[in-house]
N, C-alpha and C. Protein backbone atom coordinates (compact mmCIF):
# COMPACT_ATOMS: atom_id res chain seq x y z
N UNK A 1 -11.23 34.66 -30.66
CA UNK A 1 -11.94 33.49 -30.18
C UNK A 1 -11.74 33.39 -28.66
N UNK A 2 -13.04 33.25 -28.12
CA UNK A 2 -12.28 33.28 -26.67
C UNK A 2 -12.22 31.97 -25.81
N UNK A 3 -11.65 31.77 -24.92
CA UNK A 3 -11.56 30.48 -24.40
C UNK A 3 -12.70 30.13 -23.56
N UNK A 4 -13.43 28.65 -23.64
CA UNK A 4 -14.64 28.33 -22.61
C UNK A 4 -13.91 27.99 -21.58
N UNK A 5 -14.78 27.52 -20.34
CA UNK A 5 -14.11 26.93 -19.53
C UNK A 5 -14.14 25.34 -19.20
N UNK A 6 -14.74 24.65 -20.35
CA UNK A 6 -14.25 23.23 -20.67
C UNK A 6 -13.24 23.00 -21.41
N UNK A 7 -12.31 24.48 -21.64
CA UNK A 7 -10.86 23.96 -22.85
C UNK A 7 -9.71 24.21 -21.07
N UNK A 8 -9.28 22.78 -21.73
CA UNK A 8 -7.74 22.94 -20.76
C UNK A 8 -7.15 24.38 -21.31
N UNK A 9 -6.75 24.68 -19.74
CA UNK A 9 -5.42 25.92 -20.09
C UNK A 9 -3.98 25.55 -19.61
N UNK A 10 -3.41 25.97 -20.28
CA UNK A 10 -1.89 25.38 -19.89
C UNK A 10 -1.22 25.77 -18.76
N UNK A 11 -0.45 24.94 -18.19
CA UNK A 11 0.20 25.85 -17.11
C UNK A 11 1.00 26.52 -17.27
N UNK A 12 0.83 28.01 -16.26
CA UNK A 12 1.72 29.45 -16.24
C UNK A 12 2.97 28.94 -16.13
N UNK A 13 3.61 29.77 -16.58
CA UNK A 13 5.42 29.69 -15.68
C UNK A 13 5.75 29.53 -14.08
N UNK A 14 6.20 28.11 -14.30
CA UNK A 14 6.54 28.08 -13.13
C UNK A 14 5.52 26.96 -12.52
N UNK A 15 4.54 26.73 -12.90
CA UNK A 15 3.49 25.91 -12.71
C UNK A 15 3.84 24.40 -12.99
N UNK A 16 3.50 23.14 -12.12
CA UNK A 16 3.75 22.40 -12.80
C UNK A 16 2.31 21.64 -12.71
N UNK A 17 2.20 20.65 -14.27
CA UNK A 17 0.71 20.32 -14.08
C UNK A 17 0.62 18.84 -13.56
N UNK A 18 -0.32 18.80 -12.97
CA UNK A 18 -0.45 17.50 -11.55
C UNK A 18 -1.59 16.47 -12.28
N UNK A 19 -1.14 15.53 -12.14
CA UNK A 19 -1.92 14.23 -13.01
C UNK A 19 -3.38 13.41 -11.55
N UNK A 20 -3.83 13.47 -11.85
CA UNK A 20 -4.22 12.88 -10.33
C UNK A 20 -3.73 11.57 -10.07
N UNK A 21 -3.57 11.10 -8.83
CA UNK A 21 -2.79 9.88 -8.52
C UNK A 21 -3.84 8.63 -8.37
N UNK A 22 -2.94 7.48 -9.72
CA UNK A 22 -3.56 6.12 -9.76
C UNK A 22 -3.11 5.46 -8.56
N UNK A 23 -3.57 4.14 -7.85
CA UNK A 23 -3.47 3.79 -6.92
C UNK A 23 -2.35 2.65 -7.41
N UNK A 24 -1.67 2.62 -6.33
CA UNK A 24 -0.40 1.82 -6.72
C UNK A 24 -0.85 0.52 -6.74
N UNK A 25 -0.37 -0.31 -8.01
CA UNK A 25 -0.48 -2.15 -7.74
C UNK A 25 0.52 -2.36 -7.82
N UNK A 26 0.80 -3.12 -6.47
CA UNK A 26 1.89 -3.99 -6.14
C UNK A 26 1.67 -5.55 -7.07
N UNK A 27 2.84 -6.01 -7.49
CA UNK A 27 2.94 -7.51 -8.12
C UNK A 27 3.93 -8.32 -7.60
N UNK A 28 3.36 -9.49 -7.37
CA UNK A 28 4.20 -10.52 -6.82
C UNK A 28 5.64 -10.59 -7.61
N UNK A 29 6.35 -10.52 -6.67
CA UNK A 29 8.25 -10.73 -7.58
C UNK A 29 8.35 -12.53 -8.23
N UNK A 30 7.20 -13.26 -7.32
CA UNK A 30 7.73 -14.81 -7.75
C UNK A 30 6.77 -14.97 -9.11
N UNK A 31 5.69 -14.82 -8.76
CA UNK A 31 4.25 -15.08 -9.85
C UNK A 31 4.14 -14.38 -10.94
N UNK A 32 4.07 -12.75 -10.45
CA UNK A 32 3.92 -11.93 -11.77
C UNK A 32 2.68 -11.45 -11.23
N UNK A 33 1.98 -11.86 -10.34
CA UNK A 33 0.37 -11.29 -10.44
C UNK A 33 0.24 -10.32 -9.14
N UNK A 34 -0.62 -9.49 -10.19
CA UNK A 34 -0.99 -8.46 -9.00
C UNK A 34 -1.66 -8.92 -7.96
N UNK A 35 -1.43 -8.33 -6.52
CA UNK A 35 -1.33 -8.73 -5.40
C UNK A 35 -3.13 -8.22 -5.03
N UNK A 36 -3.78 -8.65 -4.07
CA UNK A 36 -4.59 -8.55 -4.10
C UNK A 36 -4.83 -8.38 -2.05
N UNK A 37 -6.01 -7.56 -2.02
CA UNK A 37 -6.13 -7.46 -0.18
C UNK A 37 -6.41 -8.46 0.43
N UNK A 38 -6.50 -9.32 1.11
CA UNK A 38 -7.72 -10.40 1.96
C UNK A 38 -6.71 -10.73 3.61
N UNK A 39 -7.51 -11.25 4.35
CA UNK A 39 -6.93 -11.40 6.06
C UNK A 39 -5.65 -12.34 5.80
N UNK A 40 -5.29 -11.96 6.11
CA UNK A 40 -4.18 -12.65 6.74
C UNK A 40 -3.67 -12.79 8.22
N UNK A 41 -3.73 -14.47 8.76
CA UNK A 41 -3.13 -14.06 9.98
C UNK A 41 -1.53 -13.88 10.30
N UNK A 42 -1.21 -12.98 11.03
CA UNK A 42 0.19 -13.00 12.03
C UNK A 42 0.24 -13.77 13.11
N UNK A 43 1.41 -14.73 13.62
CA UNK A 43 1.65 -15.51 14.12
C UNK A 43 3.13 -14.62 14.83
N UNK A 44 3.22 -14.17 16.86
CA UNK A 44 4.28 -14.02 17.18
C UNK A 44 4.04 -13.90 18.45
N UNK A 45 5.44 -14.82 18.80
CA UNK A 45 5.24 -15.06 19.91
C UNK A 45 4.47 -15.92 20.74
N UNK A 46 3.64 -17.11 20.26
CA UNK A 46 2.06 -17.66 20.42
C UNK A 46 1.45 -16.87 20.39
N UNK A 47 1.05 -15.87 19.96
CA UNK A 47 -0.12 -14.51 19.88
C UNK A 47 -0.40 -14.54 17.97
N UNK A 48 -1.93 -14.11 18.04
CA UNK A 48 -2.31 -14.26 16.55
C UNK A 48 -2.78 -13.28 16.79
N UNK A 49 -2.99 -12.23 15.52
CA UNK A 49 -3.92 -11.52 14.98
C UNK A 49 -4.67 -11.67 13.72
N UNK A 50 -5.49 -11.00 12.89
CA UNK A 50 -5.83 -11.02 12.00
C UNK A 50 -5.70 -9.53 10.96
N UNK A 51 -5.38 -9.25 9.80
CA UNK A 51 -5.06 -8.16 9.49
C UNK A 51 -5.36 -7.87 7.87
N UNK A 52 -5.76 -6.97 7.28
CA UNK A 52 -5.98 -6.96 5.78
C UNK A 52 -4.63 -6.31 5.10
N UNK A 53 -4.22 -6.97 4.21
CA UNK A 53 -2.75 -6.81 3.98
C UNK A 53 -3.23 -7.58 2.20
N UNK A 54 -2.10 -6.68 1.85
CA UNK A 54 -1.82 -6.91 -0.03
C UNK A 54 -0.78 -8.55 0.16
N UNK A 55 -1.82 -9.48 -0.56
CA UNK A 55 -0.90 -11.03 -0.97
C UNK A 55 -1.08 -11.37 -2.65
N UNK A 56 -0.21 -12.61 -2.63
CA UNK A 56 -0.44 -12.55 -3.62
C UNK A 56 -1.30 -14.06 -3.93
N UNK A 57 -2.61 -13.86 -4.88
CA UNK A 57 -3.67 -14.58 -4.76
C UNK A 57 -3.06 -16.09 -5.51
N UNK A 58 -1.71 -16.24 -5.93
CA UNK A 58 -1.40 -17.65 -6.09
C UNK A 58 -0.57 -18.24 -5.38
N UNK A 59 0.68 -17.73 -4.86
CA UNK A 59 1.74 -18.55 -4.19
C UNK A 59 1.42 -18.22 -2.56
N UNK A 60 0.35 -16.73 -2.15
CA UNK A 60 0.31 -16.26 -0.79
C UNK A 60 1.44 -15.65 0.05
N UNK A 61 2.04 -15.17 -0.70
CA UNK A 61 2.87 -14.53 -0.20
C UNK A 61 2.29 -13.11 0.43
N UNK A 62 3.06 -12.51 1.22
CA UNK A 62 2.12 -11.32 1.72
C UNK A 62 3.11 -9.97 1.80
N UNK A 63 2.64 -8.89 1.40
CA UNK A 63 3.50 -7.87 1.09
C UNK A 63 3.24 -7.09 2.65
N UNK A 64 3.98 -6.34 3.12
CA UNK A 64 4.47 -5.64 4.48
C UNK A 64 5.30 -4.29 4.44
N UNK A 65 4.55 -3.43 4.28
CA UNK A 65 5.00 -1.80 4.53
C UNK A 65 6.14 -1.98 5.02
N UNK A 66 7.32 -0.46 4.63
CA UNK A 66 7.87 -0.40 5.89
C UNK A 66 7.59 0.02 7.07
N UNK A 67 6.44 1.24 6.58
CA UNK A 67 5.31 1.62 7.46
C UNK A 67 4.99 1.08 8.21
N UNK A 68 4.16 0.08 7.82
CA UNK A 68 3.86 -1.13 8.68
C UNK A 68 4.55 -1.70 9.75
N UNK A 69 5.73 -2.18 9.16
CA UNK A 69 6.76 -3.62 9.69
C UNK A 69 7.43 -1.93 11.33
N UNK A 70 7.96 -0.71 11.02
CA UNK A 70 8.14 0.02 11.29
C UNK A 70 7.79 0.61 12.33
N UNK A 71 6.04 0.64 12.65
CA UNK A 71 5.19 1.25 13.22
C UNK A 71 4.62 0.30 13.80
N UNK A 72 3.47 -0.05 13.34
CA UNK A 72 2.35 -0.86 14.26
C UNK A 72 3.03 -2.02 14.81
N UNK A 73 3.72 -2.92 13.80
CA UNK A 73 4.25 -3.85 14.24
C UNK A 73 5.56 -4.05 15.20
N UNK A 74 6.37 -2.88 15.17
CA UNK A 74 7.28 -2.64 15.86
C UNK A 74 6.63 -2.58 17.38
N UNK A 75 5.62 -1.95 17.51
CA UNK A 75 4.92 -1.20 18.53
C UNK A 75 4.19 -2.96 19.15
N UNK A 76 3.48 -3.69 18.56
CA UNK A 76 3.07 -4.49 19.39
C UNK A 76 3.93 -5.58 19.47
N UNK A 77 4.93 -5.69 19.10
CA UNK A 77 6.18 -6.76 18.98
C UNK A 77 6.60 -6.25 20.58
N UNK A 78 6.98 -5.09 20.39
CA UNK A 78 7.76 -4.50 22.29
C UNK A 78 6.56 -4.80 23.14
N UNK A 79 5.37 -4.50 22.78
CA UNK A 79 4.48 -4.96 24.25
C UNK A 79 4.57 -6.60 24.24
N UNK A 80 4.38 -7.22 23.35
CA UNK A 80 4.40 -8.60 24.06
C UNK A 80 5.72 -9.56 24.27
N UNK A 81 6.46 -8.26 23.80
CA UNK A 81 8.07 -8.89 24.44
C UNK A 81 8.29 -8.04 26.13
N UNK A 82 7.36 -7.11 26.22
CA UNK A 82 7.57 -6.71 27.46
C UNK A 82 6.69 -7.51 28.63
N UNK A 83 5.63 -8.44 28.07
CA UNK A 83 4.94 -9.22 28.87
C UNK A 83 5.63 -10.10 29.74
C-alpha cells in the first residue's frame, strides 16, 4: 500500500514534530478574564502618550512586557529625564 501525500508521516530519528504556535492569552491575575488590546494612555513625567497594550476589559488593569517596560520605555523615560 503506498503512502499519499495527504497521510501524515512520522517524524525520522532525531526529528522533532513542531505544532504550529497558538497565540498567547494573557488573563487578568485579579478578574480571571482574558485580557484584551485597546489604547491606553501613559502618564510620565507631565508627558502623555497613547499606546495599544493587552488590559484587562473589567478592572483595567494593563499588562507591560518586559520587552516593553525594558526597551521602548526605558529608552523614552532617559530622554525626558534628560530634558
Amino acid at each position: 500500500m503506498a503512502e499519499n501525500d495527504e497521510q501524515k508521516k512520522a517524524p525520522e530519528a532525531g526529528q522533532v514534530e513542531t505544532q504550529p504556535e497558538q497565540p498567547r492569552v494573557w488573563k487578568c491575575g485579579r478578574c480571571k478574564c482574558d485580557l484584551v488590546t485597546k489604547k491606553v494612555e501613559l502618564d510620565y513625567m507631565g508627558y502623555s502618550i497613547s499606546h495599544e497594550l493587552p488590559a484587562c476589559p473589567k478592572c483595567g488593569k494593563v499588562y507591560i512586557s518586559k520587552e516593553l517596560a525594558e526597551g521602548r520605555m526605558c529608552e523614552v523615560e532617559q530622554t525626558l529625564e534628560d530634558k
